[in-house]
PDB file of N, CA and C in Angstrom:
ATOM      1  N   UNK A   1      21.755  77.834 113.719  1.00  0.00           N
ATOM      2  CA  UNK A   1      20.316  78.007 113.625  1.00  0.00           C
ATOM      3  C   UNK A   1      19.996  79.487 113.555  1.00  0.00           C
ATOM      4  N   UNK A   2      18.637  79.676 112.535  1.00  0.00           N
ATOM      5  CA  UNK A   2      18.604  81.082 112.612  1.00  0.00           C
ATOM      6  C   UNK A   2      18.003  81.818 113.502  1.00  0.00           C
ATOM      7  N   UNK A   3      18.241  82.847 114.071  1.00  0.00           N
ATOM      8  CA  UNK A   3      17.448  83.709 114.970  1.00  0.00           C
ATOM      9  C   UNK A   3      16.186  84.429 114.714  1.00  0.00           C
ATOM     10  N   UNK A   4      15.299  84.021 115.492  1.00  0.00           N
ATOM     11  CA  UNK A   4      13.774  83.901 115.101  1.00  0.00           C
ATOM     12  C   UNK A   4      12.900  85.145 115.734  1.00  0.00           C
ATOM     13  N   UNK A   5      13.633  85.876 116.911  1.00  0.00           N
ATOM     14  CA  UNK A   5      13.062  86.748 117.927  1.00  0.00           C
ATOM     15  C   UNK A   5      12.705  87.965 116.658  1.00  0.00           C
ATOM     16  N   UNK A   6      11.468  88.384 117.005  1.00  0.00           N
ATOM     17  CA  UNK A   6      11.002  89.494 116.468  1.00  0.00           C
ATOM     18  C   UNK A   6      10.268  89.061 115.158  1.00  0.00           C
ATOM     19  N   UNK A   7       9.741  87.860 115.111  1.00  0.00           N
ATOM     20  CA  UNK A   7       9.501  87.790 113.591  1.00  0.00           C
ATOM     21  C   UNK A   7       7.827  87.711 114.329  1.00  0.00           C
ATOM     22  N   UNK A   8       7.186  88.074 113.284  1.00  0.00           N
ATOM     23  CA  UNK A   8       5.524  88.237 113.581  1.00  0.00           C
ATOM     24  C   UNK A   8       4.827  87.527 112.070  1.00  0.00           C
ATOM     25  N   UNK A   9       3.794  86.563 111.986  1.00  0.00           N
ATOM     26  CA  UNK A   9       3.812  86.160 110.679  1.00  0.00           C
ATOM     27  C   UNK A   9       1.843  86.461 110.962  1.00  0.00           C
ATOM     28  N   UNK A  10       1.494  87.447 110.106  1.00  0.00           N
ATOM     29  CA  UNK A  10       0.353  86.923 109.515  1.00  0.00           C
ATOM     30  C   UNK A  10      -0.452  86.562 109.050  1.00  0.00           C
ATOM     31  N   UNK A  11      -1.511  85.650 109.227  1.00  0.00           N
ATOM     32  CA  UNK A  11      -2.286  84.840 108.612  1.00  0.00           C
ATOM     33  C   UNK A  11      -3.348  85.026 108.310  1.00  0.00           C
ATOM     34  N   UNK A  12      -4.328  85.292 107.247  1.00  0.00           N
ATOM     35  CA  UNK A  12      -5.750  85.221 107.170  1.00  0.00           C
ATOM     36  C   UNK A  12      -5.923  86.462 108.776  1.00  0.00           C
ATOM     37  N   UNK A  13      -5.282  87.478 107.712  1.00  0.00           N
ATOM     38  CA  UNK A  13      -5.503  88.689 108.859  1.00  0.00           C
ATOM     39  C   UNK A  13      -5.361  88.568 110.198  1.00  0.00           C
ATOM     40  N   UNK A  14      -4.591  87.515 110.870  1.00  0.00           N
ATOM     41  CA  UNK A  14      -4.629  87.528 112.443  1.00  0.00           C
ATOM     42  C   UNK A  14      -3.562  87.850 111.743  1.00  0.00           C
ATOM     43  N   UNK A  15      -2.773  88.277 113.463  1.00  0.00           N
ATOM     44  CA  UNK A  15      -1.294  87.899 114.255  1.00  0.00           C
ATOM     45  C   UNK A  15      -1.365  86.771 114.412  1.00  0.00           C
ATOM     46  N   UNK A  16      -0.289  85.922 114.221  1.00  0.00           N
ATOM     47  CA  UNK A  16       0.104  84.202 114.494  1.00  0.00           C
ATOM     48  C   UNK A  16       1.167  84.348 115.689  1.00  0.00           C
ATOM     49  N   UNK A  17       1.804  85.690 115.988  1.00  0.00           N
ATOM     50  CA  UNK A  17       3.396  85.638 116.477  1.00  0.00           C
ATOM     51  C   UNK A  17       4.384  84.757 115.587  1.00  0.00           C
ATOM     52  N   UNK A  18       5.551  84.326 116.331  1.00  0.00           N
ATOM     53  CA  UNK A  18       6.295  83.566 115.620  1.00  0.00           C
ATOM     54  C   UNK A  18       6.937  82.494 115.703  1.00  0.00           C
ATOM     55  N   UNK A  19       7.272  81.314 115.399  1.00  0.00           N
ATOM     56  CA  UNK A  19       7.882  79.483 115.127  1.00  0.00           C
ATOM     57  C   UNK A  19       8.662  79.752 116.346  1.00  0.00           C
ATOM     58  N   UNK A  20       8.132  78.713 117.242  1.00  0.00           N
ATOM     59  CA  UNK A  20       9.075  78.564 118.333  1.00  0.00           C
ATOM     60  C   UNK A  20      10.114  77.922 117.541  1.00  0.00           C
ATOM     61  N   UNK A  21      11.136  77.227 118.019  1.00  0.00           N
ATOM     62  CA  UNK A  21      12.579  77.109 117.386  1.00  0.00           C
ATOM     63  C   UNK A  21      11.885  75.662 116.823  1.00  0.00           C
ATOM     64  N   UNK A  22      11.308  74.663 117.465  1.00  0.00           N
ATOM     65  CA  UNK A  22      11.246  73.385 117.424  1.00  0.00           C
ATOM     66  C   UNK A  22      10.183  73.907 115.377  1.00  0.00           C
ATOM     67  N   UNK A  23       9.006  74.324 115.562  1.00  0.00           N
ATOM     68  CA  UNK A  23       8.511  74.879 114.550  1.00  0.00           C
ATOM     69  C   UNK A  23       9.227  75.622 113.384  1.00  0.00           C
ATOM     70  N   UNK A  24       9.790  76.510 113.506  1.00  0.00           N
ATOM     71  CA  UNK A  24      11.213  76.861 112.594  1.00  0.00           C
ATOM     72  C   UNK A  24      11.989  75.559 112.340  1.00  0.00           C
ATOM     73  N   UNK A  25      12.359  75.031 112.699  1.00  0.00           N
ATOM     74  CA  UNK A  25      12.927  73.888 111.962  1.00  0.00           C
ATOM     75  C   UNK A  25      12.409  73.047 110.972  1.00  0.00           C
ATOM     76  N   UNK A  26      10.939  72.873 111.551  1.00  0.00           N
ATOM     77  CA  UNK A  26      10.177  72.257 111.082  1.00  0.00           C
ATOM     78  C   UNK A  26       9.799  72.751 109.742  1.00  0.00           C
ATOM     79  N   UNK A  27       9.295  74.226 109.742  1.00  0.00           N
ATOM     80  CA  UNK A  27       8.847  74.633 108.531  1.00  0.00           C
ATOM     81  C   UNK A  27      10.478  74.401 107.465  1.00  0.00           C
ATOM     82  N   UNK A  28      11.417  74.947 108.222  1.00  0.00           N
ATOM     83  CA  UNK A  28      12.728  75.284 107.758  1.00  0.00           C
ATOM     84  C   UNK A  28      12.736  73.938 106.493  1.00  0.00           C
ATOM     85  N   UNK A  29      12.356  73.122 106.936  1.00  0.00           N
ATOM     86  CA  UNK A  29      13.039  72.011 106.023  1.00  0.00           C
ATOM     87  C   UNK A  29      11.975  71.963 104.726  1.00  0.00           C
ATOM     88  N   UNK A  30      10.653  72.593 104.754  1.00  0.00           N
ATOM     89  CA  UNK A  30       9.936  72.508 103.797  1.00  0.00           C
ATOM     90  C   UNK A  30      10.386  73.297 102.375  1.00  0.00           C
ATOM     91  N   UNK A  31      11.401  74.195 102.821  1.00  0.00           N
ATOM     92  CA  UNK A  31      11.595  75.333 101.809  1.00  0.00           C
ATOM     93  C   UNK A  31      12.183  74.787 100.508  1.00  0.00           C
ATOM     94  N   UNK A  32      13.093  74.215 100.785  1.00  0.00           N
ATOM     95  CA  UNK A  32      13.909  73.137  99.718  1.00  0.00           C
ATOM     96  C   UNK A  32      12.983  71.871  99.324  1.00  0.00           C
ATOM     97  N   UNK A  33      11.700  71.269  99.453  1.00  0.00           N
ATOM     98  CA  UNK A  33      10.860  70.570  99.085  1.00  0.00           C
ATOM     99  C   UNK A  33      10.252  70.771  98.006  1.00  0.00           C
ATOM    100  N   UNK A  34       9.732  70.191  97.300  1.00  0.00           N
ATOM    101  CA  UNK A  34       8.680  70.046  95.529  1.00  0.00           C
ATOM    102  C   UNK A  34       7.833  70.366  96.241  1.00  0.00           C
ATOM    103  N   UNK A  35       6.818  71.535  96.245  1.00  0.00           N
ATOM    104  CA  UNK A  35       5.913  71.613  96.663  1.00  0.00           C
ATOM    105  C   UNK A  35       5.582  71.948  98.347  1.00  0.00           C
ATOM    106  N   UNK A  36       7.118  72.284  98.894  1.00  0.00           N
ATOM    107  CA  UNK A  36       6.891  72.850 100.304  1.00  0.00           C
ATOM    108  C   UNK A  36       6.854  71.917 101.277  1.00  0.00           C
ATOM    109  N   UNK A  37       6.705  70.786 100.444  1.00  0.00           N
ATOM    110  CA  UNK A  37       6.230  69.607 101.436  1.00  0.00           C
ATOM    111  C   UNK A  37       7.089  68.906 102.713  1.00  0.00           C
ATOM    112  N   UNK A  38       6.657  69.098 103.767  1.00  0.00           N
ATOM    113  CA  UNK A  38       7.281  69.044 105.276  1.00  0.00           C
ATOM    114  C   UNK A  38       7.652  67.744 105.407  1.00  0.00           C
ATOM    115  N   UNK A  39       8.581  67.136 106.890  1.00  0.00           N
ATOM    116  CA  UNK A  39       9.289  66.113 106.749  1.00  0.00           C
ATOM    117  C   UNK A  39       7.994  65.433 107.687  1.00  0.00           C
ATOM    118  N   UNK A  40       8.153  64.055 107.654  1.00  0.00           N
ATOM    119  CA  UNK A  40       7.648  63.499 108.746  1.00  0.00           C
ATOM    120  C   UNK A  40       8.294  63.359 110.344  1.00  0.00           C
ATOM    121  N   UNK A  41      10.322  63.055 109.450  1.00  0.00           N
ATOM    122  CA  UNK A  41      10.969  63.010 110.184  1.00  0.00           C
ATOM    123  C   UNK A  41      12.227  64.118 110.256  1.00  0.00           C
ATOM    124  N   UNK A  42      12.641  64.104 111.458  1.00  0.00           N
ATOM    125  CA  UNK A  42      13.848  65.008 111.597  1.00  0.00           C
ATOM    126  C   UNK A  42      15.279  64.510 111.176  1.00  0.00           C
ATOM    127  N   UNK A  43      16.394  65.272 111.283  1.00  0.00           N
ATOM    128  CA  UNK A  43      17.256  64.992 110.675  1.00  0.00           C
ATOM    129  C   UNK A  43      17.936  64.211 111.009  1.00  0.00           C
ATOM    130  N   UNK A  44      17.504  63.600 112.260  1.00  0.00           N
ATOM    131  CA  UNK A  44      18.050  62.533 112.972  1.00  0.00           C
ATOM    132  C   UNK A  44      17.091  61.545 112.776  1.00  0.00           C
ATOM    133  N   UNK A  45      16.352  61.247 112.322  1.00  0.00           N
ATOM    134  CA  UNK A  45      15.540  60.058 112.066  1.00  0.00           C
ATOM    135  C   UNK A  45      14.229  60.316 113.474  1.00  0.00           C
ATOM    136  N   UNK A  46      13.924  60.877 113.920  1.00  0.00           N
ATOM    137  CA  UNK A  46      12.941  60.944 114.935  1.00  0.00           C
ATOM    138  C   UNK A  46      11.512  61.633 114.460  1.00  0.00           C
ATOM    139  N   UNK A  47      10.871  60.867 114.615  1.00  0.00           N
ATOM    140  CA  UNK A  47       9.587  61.353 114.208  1.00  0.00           C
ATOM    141  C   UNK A  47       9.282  63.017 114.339  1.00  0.00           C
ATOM    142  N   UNK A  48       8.681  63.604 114.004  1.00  0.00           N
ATOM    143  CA  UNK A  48       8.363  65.269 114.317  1.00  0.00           C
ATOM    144  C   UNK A  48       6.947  65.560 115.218  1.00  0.00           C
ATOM    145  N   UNK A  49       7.484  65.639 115.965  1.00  0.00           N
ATOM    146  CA  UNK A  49       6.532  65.851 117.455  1.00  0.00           C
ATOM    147  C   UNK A  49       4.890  66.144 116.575  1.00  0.00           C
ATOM    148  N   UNK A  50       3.547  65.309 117.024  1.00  0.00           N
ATOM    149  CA  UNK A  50       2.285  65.847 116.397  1.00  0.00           C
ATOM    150  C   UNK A  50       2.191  67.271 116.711  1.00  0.00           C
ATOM    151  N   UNK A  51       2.453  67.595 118.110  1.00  0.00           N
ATOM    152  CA  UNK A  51       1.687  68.672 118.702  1.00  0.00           C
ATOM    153  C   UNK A  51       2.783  69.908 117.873  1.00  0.00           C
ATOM    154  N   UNK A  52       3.605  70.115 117.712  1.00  0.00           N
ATOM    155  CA  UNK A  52       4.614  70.816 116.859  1.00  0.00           C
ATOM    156  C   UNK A  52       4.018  70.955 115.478  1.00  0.00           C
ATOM    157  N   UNK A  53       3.435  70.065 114.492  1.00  0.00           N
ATOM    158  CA  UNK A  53       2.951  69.826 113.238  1.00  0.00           C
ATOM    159  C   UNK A  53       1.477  70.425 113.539  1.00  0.00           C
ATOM    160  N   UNK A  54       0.521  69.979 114.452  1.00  0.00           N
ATOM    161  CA  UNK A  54      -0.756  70.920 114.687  1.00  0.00           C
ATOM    162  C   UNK A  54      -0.432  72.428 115.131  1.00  0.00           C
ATOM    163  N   UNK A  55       0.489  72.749 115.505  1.00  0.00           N
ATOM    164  CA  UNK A  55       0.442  74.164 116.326  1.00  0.00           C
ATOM    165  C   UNK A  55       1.111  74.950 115.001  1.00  0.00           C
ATOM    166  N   UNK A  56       1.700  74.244 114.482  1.00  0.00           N
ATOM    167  CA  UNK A  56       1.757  75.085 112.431  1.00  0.00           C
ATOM    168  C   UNK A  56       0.810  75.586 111.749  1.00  0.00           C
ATOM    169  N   UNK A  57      -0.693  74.324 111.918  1.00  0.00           N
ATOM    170  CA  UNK A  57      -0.981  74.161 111.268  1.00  0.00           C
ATOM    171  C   UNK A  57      -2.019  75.203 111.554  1.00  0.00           C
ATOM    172  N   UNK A  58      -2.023  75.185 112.934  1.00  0.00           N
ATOM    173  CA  UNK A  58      -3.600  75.929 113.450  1.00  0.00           C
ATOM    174  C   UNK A  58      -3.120  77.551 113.432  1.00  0.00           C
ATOM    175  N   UNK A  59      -1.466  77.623 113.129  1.00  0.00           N
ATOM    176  CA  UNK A  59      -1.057  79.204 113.058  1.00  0.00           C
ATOM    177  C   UNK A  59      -1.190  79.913 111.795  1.00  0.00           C
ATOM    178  N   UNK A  60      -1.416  78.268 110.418  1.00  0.00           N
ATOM    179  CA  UNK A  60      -1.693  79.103 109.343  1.00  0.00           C
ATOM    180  C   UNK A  60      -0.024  78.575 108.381  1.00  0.00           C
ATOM    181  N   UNK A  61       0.899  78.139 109.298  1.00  0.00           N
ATOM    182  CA  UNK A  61       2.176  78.263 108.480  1.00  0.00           C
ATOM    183  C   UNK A  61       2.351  77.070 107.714  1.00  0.00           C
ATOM    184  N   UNK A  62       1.421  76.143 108.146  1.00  0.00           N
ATOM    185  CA  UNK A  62       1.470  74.698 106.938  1.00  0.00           C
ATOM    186  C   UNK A  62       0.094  74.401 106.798  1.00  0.00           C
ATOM    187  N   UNK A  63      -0.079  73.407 106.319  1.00  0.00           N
ATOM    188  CA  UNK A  63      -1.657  73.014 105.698  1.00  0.00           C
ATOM    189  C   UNK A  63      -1.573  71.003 105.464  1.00  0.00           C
ATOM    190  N   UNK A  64      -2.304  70.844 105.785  1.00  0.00           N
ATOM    191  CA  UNK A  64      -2.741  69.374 105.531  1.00  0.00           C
ATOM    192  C   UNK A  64      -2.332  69.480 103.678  1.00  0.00           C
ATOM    193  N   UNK A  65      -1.603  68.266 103.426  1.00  0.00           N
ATOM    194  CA  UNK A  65      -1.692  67.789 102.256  1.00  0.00           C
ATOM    195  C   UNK A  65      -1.970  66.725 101.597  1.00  0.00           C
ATOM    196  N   UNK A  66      -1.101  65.531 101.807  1.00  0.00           N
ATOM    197  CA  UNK A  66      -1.834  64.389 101.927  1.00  0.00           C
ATOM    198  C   UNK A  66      -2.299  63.064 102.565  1.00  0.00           C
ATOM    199  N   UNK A  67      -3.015  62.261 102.717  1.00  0.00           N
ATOM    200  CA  UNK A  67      -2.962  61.088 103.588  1.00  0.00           C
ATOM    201  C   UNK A  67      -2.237  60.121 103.154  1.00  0.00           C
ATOM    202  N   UNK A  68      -1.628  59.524 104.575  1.00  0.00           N
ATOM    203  CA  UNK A  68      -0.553  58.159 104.266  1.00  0.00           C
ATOM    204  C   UNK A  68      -1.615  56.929 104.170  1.00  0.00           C
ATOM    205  N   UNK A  69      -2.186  56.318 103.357  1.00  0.00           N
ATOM    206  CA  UNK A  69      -2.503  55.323 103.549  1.00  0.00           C
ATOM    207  C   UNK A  69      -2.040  54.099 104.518  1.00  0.00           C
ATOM    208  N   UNK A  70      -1.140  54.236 104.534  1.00  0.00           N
ATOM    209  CA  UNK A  70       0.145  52.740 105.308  1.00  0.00           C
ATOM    210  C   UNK A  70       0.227  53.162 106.466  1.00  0.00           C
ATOM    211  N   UNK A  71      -0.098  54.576 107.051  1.00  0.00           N
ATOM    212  CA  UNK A  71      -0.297  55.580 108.127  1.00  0.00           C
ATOM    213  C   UNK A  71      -0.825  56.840 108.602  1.00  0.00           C
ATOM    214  N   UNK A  72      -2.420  56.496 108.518  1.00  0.00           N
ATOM    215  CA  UNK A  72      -3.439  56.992 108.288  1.00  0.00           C
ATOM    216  C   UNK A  72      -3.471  58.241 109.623  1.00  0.00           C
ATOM    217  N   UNK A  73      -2.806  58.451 110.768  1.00  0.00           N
ATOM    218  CA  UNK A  73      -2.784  58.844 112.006  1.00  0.00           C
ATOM    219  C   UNK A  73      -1.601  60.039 111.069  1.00  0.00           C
ATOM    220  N   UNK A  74      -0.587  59.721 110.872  1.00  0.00           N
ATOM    221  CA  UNK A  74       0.567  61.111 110.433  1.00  0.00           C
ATOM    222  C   UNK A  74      -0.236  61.949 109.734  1.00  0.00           C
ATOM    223  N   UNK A  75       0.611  63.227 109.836  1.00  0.00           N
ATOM    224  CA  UNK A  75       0.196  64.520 109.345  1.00  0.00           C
ATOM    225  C   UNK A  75       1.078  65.087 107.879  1.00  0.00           C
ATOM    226  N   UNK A  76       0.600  64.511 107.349  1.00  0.00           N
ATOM    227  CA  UNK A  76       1.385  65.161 105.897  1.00  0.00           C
ATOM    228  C   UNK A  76       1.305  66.340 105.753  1.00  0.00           C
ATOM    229  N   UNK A  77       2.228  67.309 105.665  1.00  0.00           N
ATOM    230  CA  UNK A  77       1.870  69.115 105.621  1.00  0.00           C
ATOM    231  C   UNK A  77       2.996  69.258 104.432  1.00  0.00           C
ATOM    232  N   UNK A  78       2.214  70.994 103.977  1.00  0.00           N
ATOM    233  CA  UNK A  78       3.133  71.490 103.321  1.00  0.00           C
ATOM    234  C   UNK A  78       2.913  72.752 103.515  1.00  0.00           C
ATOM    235  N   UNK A  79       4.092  73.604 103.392  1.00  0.00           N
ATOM    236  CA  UNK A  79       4.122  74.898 103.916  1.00  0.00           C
ATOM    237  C   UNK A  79       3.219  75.878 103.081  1.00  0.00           C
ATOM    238  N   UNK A  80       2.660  76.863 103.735  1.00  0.00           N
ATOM    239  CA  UNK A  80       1.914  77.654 103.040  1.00  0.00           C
ATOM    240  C   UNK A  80       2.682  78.514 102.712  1.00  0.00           C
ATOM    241  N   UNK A  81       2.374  80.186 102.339  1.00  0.00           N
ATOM    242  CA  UNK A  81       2.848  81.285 101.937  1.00  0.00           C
ATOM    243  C   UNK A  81       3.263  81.792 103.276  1.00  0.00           C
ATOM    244  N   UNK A  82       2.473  81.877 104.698  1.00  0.00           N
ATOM    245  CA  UNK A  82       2.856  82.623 105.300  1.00  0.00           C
ATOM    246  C   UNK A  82       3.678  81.767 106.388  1.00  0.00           C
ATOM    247  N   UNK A  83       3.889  80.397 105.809  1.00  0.00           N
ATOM    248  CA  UNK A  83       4.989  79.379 106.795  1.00  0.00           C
ATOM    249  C   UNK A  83       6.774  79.821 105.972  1.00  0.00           C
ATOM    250  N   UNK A  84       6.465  79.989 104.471  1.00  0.00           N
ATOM    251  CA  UNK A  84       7.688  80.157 103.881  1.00  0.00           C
ATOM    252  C   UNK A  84       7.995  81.411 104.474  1.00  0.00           C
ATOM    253  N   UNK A  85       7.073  82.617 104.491  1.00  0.00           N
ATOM    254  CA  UNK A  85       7.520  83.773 104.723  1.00  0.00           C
ATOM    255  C   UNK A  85       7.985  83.700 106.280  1.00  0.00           C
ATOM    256  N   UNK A  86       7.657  83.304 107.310  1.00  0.00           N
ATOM    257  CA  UNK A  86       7.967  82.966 108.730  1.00  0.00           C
ATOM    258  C   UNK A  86       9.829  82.545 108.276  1.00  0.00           C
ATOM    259  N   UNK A  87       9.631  81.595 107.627  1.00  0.00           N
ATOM    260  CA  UNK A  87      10.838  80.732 107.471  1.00  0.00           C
ATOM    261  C   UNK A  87      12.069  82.072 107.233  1.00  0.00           C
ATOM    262  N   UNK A  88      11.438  82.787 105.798  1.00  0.00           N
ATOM    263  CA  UNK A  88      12.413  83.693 105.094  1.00  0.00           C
ATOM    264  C   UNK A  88      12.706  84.518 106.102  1.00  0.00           C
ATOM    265  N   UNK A  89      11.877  85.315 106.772  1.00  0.00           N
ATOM    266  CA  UNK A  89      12.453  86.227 107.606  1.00  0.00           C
ATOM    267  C   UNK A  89      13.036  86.006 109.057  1.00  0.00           C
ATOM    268  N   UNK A  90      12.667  84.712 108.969  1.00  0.00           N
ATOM    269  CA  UNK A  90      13.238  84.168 110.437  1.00  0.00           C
ATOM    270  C   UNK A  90      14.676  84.203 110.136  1.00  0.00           C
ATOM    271  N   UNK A  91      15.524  83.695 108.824  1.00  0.00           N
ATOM    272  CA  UNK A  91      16.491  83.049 108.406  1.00  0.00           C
ATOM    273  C   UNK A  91      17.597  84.194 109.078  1.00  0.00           C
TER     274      UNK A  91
END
């Protein structure tokens, strides 16, 4: 896993700080996606914590994309510019 200490990402002119590890992963997997687009699940088949997917979202590093119809409650995200850049320099 990559080492994340010291990375500062910001957003719409704030400071965000930087992806706790659980969040780095999270974005991590968007990079290799069509469109950035984040997992629901982890690589073990376990859902991806909500509060992990909101605390992205409210930092600026992903964005709402689309709704599940079949599961109207999940958070479909896809990484923004300053979630990839978190990602890149975290790496």
């Amino acid at each position: 896993m990559a080492d994340t200490a010291g990375i500062e990402v910001v957003s719409q002119g704030k400071k965000t700080g930087k992806p706790s590890a659980a969040q780095f992963r999270y974005l991590q997997r968007g990079l290799d996606q069509a469109g950035g687009k984040l997992p629901l699940f982890d690589v073990n088949g376990q859902r991806i914590n909500d509060q992990t997917i909101r605390s992205c979202v409210k930092n600026g590093w992903c964005e709402s994309w689309a709704r599940n119809p079949v599961k109207p409650d999940w958070l479909v995200c896809k990484l923004t510019e300053a979630g990839r850049n978190a990602v890149i320099k975290g790496s």
